[in-house]
Protein backbone atom coordinates (compact mmCIF):
# COMPACT_ATOMS: atom_id res chain seq x y z
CA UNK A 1 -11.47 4.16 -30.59
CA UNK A 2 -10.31 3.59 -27.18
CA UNK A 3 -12.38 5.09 -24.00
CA UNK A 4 -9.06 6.15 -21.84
CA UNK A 5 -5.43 6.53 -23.45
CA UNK A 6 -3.02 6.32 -20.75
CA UNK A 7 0.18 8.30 -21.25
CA UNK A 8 2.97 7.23 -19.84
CA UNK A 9 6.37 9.47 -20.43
CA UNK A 10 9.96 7.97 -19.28
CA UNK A 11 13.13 8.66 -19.07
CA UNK A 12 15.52 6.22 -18.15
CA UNK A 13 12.78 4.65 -16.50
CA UNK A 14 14.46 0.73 -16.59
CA UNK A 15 13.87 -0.19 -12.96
CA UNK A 16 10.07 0.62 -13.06
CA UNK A 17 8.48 1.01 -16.13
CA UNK A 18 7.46 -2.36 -16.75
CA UNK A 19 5.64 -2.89 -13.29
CA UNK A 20 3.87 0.26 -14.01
CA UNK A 21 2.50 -0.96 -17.06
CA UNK A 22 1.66 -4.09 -15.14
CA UNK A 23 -0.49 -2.24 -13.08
CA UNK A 24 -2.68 -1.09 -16.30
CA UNK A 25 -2.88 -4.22 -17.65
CA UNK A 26 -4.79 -5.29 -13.75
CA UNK A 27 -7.38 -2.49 -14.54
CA UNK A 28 -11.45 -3.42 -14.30
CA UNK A 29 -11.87 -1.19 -17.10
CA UNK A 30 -10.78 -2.87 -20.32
CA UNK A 31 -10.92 -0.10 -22.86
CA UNK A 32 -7.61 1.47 -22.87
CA UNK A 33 -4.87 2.57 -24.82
CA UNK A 34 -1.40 2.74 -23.72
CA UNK A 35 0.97 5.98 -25.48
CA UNK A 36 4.45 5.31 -24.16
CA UNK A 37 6.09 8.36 -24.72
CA UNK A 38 10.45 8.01 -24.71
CA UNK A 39 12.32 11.54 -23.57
CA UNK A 40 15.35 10.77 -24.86
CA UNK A 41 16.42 7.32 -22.89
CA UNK A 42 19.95 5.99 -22.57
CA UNK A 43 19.31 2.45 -20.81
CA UNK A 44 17.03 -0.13 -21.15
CA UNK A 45 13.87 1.60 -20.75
CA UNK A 46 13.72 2.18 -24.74
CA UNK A 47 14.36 -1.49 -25.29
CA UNK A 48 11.70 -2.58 -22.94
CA UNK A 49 9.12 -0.08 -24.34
CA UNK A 50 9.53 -1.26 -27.87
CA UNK A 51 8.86 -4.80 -27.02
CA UNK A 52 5.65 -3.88 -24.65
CA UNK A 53 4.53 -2.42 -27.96
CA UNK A 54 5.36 -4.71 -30.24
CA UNK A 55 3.81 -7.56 -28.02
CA UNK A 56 0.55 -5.90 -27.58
CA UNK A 57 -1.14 -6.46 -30.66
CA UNK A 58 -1.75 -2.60 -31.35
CA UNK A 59 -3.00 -1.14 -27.62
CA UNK A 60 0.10 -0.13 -26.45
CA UNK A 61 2.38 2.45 -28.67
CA UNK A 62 5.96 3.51 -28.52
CA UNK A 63 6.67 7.09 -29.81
CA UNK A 64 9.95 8.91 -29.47
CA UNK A 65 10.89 12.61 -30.38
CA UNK A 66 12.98 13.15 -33.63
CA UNK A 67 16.66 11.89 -33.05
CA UNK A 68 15.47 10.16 -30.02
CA UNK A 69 16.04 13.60 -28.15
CA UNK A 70 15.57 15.09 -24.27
CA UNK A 71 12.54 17.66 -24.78
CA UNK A 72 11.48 17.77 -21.45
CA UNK A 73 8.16 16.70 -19.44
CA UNK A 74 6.00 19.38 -20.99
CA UNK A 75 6.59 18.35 -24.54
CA UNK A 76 6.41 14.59 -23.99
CA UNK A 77 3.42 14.86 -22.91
CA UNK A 78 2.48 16.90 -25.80
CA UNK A 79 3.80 14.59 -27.71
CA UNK A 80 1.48 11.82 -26.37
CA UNK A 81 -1.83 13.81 -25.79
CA UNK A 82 -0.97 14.31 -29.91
CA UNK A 83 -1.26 10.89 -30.24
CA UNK A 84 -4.04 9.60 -28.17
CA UNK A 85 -7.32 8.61 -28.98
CA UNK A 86 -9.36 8.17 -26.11
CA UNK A 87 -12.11 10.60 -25.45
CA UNK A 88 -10.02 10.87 -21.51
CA UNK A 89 -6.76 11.00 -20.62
CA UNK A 90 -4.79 9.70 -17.41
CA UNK A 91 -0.94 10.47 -17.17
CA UNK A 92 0.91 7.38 -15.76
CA UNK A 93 4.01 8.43 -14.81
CA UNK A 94 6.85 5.81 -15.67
CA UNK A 95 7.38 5.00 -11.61
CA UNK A 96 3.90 5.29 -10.34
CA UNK A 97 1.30 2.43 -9.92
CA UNK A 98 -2.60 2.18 -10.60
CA UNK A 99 -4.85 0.07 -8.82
CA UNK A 100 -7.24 -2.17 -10.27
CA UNK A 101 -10.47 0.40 -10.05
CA UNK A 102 -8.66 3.54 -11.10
CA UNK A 103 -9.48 4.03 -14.85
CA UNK A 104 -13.06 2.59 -13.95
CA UNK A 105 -13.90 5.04 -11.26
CA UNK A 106 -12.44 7.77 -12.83
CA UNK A 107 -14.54 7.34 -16.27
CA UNK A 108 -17.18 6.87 -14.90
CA UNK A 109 -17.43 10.10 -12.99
CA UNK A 110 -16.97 11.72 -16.77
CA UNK A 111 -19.23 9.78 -18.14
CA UNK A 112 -22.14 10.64 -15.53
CA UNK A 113 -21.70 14.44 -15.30
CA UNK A 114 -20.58 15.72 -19.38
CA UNK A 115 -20.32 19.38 -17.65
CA UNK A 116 -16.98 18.27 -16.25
CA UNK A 117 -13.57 18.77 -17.33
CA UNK A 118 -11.66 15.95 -15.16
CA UNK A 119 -11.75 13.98 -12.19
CA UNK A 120 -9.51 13.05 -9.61
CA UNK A 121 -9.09 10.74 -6.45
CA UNK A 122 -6.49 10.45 -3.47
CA UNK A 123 -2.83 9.13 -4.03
CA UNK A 124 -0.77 6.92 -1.28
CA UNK A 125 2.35 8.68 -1.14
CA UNK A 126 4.46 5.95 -0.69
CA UNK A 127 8.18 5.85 0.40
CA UNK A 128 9.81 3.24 -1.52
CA UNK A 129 13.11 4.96 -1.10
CA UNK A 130 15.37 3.19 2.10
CA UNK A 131 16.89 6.73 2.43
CA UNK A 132 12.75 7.67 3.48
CA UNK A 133 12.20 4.61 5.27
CA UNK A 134 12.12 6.80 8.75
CA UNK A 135 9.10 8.92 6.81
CA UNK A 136 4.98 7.38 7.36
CA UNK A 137 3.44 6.54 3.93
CA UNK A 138 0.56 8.85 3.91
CA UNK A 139 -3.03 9.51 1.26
CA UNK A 140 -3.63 12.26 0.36
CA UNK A 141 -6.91 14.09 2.07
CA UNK A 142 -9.41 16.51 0.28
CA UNK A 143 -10.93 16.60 3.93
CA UNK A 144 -14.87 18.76 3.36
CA UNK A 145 -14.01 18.94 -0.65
CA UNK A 146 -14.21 14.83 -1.58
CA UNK A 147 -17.19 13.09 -3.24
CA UNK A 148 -18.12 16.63 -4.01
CA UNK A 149 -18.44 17.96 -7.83
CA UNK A 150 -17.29 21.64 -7.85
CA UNK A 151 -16.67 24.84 -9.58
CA UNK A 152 -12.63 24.18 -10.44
CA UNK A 153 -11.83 27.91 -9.88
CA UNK A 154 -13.39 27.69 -5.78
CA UNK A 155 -11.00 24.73 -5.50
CA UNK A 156 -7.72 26.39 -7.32
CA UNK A 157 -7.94 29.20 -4.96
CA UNK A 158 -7.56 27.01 -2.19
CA UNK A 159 -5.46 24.73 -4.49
CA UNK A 160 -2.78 27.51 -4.84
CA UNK A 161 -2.86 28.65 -1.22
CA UNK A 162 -2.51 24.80 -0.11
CA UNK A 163 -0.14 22.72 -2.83
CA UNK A 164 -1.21 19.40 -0.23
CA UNK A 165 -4.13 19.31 -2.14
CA UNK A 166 -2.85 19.44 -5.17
CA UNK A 167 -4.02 16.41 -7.47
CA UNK A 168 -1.17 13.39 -8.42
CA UNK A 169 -1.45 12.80 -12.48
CA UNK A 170 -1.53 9.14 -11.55
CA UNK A 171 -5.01 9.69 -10.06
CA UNK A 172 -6.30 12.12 -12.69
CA UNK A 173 -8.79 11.80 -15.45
CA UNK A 174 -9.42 14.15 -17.77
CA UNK A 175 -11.40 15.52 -21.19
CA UNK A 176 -9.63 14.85 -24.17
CA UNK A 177 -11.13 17.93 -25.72
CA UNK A 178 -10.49 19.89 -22.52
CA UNK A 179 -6.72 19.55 -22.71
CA UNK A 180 -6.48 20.25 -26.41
CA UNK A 181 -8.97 23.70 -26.05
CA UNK A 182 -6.20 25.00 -23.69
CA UNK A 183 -3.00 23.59 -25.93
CA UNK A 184 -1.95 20.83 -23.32
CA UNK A 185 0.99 21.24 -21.26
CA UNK A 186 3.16 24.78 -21.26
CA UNK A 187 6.38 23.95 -22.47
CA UNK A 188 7.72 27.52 -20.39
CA UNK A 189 7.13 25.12 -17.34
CA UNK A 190 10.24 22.17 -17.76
CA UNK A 191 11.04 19.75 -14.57
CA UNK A 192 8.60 21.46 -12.09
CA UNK A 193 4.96 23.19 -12.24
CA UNK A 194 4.36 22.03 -15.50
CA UNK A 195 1.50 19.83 -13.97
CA UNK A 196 0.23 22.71 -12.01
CA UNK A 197 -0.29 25.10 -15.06
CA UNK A 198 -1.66 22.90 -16.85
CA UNK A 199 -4.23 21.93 -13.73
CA UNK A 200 -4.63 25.87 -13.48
CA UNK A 201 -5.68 26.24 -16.46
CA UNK A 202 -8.56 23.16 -16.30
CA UNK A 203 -9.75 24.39 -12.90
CA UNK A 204 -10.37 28.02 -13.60
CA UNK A 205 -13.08 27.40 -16.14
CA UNK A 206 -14.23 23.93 -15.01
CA UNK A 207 -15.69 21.35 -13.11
CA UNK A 208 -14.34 18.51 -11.22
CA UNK A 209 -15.11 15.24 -9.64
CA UNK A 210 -13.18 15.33 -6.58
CA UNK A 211 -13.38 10.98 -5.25
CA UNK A 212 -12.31 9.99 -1.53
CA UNK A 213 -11.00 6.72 -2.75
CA UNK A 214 -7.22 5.75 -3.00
CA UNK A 215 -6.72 5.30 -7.09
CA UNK A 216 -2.60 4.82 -7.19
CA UNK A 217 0.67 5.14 -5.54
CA UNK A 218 3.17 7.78 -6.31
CA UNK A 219 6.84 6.28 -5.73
CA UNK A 220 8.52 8.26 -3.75
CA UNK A 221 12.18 8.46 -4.48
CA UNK A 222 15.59 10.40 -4.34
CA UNK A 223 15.24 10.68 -8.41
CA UNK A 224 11.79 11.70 -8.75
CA UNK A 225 11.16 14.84 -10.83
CA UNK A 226 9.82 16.69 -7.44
CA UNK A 227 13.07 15.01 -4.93
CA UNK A 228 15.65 15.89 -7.78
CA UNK A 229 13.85 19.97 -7.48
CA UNK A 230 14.37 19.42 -4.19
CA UNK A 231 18.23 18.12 -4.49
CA UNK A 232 19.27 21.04 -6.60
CA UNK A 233 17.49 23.81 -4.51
CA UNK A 234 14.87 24.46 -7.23
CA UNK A 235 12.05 24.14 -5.05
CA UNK A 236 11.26 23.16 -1.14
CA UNK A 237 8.01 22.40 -0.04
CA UNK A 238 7.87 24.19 3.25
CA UNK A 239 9.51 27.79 2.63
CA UNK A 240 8.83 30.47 -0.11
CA UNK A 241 11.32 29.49 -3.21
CA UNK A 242 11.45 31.06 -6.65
CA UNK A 243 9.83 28.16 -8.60
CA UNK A 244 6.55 28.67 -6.89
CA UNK A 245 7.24 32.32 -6.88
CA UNK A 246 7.62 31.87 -10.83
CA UNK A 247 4.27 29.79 -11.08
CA UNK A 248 2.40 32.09 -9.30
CA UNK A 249 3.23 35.29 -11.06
CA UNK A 250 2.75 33.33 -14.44
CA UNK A 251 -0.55 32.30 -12.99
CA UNK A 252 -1.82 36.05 -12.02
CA UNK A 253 -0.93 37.36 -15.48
CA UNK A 254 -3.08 34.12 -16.76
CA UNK A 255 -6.26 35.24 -15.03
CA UNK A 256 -5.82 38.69 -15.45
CA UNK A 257 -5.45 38.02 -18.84
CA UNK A 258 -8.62 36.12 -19.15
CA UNK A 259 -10.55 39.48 -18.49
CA UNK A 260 -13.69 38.26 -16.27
CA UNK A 261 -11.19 36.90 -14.23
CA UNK A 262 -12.74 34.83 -11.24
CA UNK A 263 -12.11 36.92 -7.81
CA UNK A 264 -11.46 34.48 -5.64
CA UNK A 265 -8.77 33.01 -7.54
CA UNK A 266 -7.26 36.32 -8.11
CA UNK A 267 -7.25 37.04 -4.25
CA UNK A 268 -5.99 33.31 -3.48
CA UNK A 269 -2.62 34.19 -5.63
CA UNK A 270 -2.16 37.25 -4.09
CA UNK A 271 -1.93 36.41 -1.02
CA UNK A 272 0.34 33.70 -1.86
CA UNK A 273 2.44 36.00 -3.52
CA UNK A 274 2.64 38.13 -0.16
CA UNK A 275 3.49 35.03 1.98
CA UNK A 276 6.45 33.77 -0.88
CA UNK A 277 7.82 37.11 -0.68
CA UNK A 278 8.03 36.70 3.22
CA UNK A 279 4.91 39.59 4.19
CA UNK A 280 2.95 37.77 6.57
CA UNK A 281 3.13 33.99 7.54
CA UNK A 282 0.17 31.66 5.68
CA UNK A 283 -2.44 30.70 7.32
CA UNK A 284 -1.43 26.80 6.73
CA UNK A 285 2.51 26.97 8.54
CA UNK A 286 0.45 28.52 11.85
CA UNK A 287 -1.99 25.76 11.79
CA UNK A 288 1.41 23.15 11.50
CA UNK A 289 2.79 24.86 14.27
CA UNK A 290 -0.04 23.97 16.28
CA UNK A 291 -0.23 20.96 15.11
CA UNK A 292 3.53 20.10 16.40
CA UNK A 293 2.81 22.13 19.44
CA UNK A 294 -0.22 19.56 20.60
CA UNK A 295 1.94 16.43 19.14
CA UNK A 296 4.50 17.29 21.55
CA UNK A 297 2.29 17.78 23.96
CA UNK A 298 -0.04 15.03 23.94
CA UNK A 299 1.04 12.62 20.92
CA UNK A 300 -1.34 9.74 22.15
CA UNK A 301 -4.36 12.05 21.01
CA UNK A 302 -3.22 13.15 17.68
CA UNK A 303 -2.32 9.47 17.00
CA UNK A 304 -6.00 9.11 18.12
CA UNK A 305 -6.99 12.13 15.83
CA UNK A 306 -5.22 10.14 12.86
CA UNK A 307 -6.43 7.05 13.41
CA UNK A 308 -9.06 7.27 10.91
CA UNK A 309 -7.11 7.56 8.10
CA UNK A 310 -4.72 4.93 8.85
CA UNK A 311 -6.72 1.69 7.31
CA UNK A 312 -6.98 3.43 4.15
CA UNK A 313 -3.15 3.24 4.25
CA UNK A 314 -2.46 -0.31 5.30
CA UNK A 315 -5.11 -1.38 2.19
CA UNK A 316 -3.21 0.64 -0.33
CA UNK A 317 0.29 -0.85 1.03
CA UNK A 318 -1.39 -4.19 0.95
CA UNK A 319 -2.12 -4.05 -2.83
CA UNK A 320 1.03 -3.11 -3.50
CA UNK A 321 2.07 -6.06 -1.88
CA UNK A 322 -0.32 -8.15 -3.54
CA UNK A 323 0.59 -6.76 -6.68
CA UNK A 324 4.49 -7.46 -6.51
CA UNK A 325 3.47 -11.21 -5.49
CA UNK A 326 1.11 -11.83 -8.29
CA UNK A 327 4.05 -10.00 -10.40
CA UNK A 328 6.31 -12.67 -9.05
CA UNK A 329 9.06 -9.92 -7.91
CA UNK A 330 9.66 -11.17 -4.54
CA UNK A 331 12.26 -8.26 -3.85
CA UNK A 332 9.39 -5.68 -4.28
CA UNK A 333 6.70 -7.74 -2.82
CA UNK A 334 9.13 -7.67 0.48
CA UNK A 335 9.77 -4.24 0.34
CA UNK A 336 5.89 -3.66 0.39
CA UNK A 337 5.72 -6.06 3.57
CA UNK A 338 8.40 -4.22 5.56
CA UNK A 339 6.11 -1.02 5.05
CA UNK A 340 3.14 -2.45 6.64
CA UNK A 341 5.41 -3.53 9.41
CA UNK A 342 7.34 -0.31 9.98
CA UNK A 343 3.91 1.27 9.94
CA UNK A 344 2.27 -1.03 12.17
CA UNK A 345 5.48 -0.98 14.75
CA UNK A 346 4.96 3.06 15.03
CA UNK A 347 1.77 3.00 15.27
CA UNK A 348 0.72 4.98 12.65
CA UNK A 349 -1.01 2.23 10.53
C-alpha cells in the first residue's frame, strides 16, 4: 500500500490539471498514490485524467460519480478519501502546485509524533490572475505558532477568530484514520467552508504539526472556488457575511454537542459570532487599521518591518518558474518571471 494518496478533485479543470499533477510526479518522496476524483466535467479535463491514469501503470486512478454527475466539493472528496489507500492524505486541488519537499516533510512529521492527527506548512498565495497582477504574492505566516506541535483545539480558537491562519489543503497532511473516525468532509458545507468543518472537526480533538516552510502555491484566480464566493456575494473576507455566520453557528452546536466541550474554543466562536453580527469590532480589523495608519505614515519602515519575509517569496516564485521551464511551457514559465519582476520593481520582494 501506498504511504500518501493524494486526492485531487476537478472540475473543468483543462487549463491546469496536468501541471498540477506534474508537480507530484517532482516530489522527493516516492511513495504515493494519485485518486483523481472527476465532479462532473464538460471539457477536456476528463479526457486528460483518463489518460494520466491509464499511462501510469496503476499509481494514478480516475474515479467519477455515477452518470458522470456534479456532487459538489464535499462529496468528491468523499468519494476519493473512499478510495485511497495511503495511511495520509493530502488534497491537491486541480489548480494548485506542490513543491518538490512537500509530501516528504509533511510525512515525516506523522511519522515522528503517532499522537498527531495532521500536519501542515505555509502556502505562497500566488496571483496568477492578470486581473490581480496590481496585488503582492504573499506566504502565509503562523508567526509564534510554526515549528510548534500543539493541542488543535488552542489553535482553532484562534483559527476561527483569525481565518489568515487558516491552513491551504495543498499544504496539509493528514491521518487516514483521522478523517474516516469523523466521516470526512460534511456534505451540508457545498462551494465554501467545507474545508473549514472538516479542519474543525480534526483540530478540536487533536494534534498538529504546524511547519514554517513554504510546501505549495495556491493559484489565485477569478474562478477559484473562494473568488467565485466572492463574485456572487456568498462570502467577503473582510466584513461579517452569512457564510461565515452559517459556519460558525454550525460550529457552536458541534462543540456543544460534544459535551466536555473545550472552553476556549467555545469562547473563540462566540465572540466571533458577536463581531459577524456587528456587536463590537474584532480585535484583528483594529490592529489593520493601525497597520494602514503607520503605512501611510511611514511606508519605508513597514517595508523594513516586511522585509523578512520577502526571500521566502522570491524562492517560492522562483520554483514556479523553474518548474514551468523544466515543464517546457514557456507561456507559464514567463508569467512566473514577470512576478519576480513586478515584485522586485515595488519593492516588496
Amino acid at each position: 500500500m501506498p504511504r500518501v494518496s493524494v486526492i485531487t478533485i476537478f472540475l473543468n479543470a483543462e487549463r491546469f490539471l496536468e501541471a498540477t499533477v506534474a508537480t507530484l510526479k517532482r516530489q522527493t518522496e516516492s511513495d504515493w498514490e494519485l485518486v483523481l476524483v472527476d465532479d462532473g466535467s464538460r471539457d477536456a479535463s476528463t479526457d486528460i485524467a483518463r489518460r494520466l491514469a491509464a499511462d501510469s501503470n496503476g499509481r494514478i486512478r480516475y474515479v467519477e460519480h455515477d452518470g458522470h454527475a456534479n456532487l459538489g466539493l464535499a462529496a468528491s472528496r468523499n468519494r476519493g478519501l473512499q478510495e485511497a489507500r495511503g495511511d495520509y492524505i493530502l488534497y491537491l486541488d486541480s489548480d494548485d502546485l506542490l513543491f518538490p519537499c512537500a509530501l516528504e516533510r509533511l510525512a515525516r512529521a506523522l511519522d515522528d509524533d503517532p499522537s498527531l492527527s495532521l500536519a501542515f506548512g505555509a502556502t505562497l498565495f500566488w496571483n496568477w490572475d492578470p486581473a490581480f497582477a496590481e496585488e503582492p504574492d504573499a506566504i502565509q505566516h503562523y508567526r509564534g505558532w510554526a515549528d510548534r506541535t500543539i493541542a488543535g483545539a488552542r489553535f482553532l480558537a484562534a483559527m476561527i477568530a483569525d481565518e489568515t491562519l487558516h491552513p491551504a489543503n495543498c499544504s496539509t497532511m493528514m491521518r487516514r484514520r483521522a478523517l474516516l473516525d469523523i466521516g470526512g468532509f460534511d456534505p451540508a458545507f457545498r462551494g465554501i467552508y467545507e474545508d473549514t468543518s472538516l479542519m474543525t472537526e480534526l483540530l478540536v480533538a487533536g494534534r498538529a504539526r504546524i511547519l514554517s516552510e513554504c510546501l505549495s502555491a495556491y493559484r489565485m484566480h477569478a474562478a477559484s472556488h473562494c473568488h467565485t464566493a466572492i463574485a456572487t456575494g456568498d462570502y467577503t473576507a473582510s466584513e461579517p457575511n452569512a457564510a461565515r455566520l452559517r459556519f460558525l453557528e454550525w460550529a457552536q452546536g458541534f462543540i456543544a454537542a460534544r459535551g466536555a466541550e473545550p472552553a476556549v474554543v467555545a469562547q473563540a466562536i462566540a465572540r466571533t459570532i458577536a463581531e459577524q453580527r456587528g456587536i463590537g469590532v474584532p480585535p484583528r480589523w483594529r490592529r489593520m487599521g493601525g497597520i494602514v495608519a503607520q503605512a501611510l505614515a511611514d511606508p519605508a519602515r513597514v517595508k523594513r518591518r516586511l522585509r523578512p519575509h520577502v526571500a521566502p517569496v522570491r524562492a517560492a516564485l522562483r520554483e514556479i518558474e523553474a518548474f514551468y521551464a523544466a515543464y517546457g511551457d514557456r507561456e507559464e514559465a514567463a508569467r512566473a518571471t514577470l512576478r519576480l519582476v513586478r515584485a522586485e520593481r515595488d519593492g516588496w520582494a
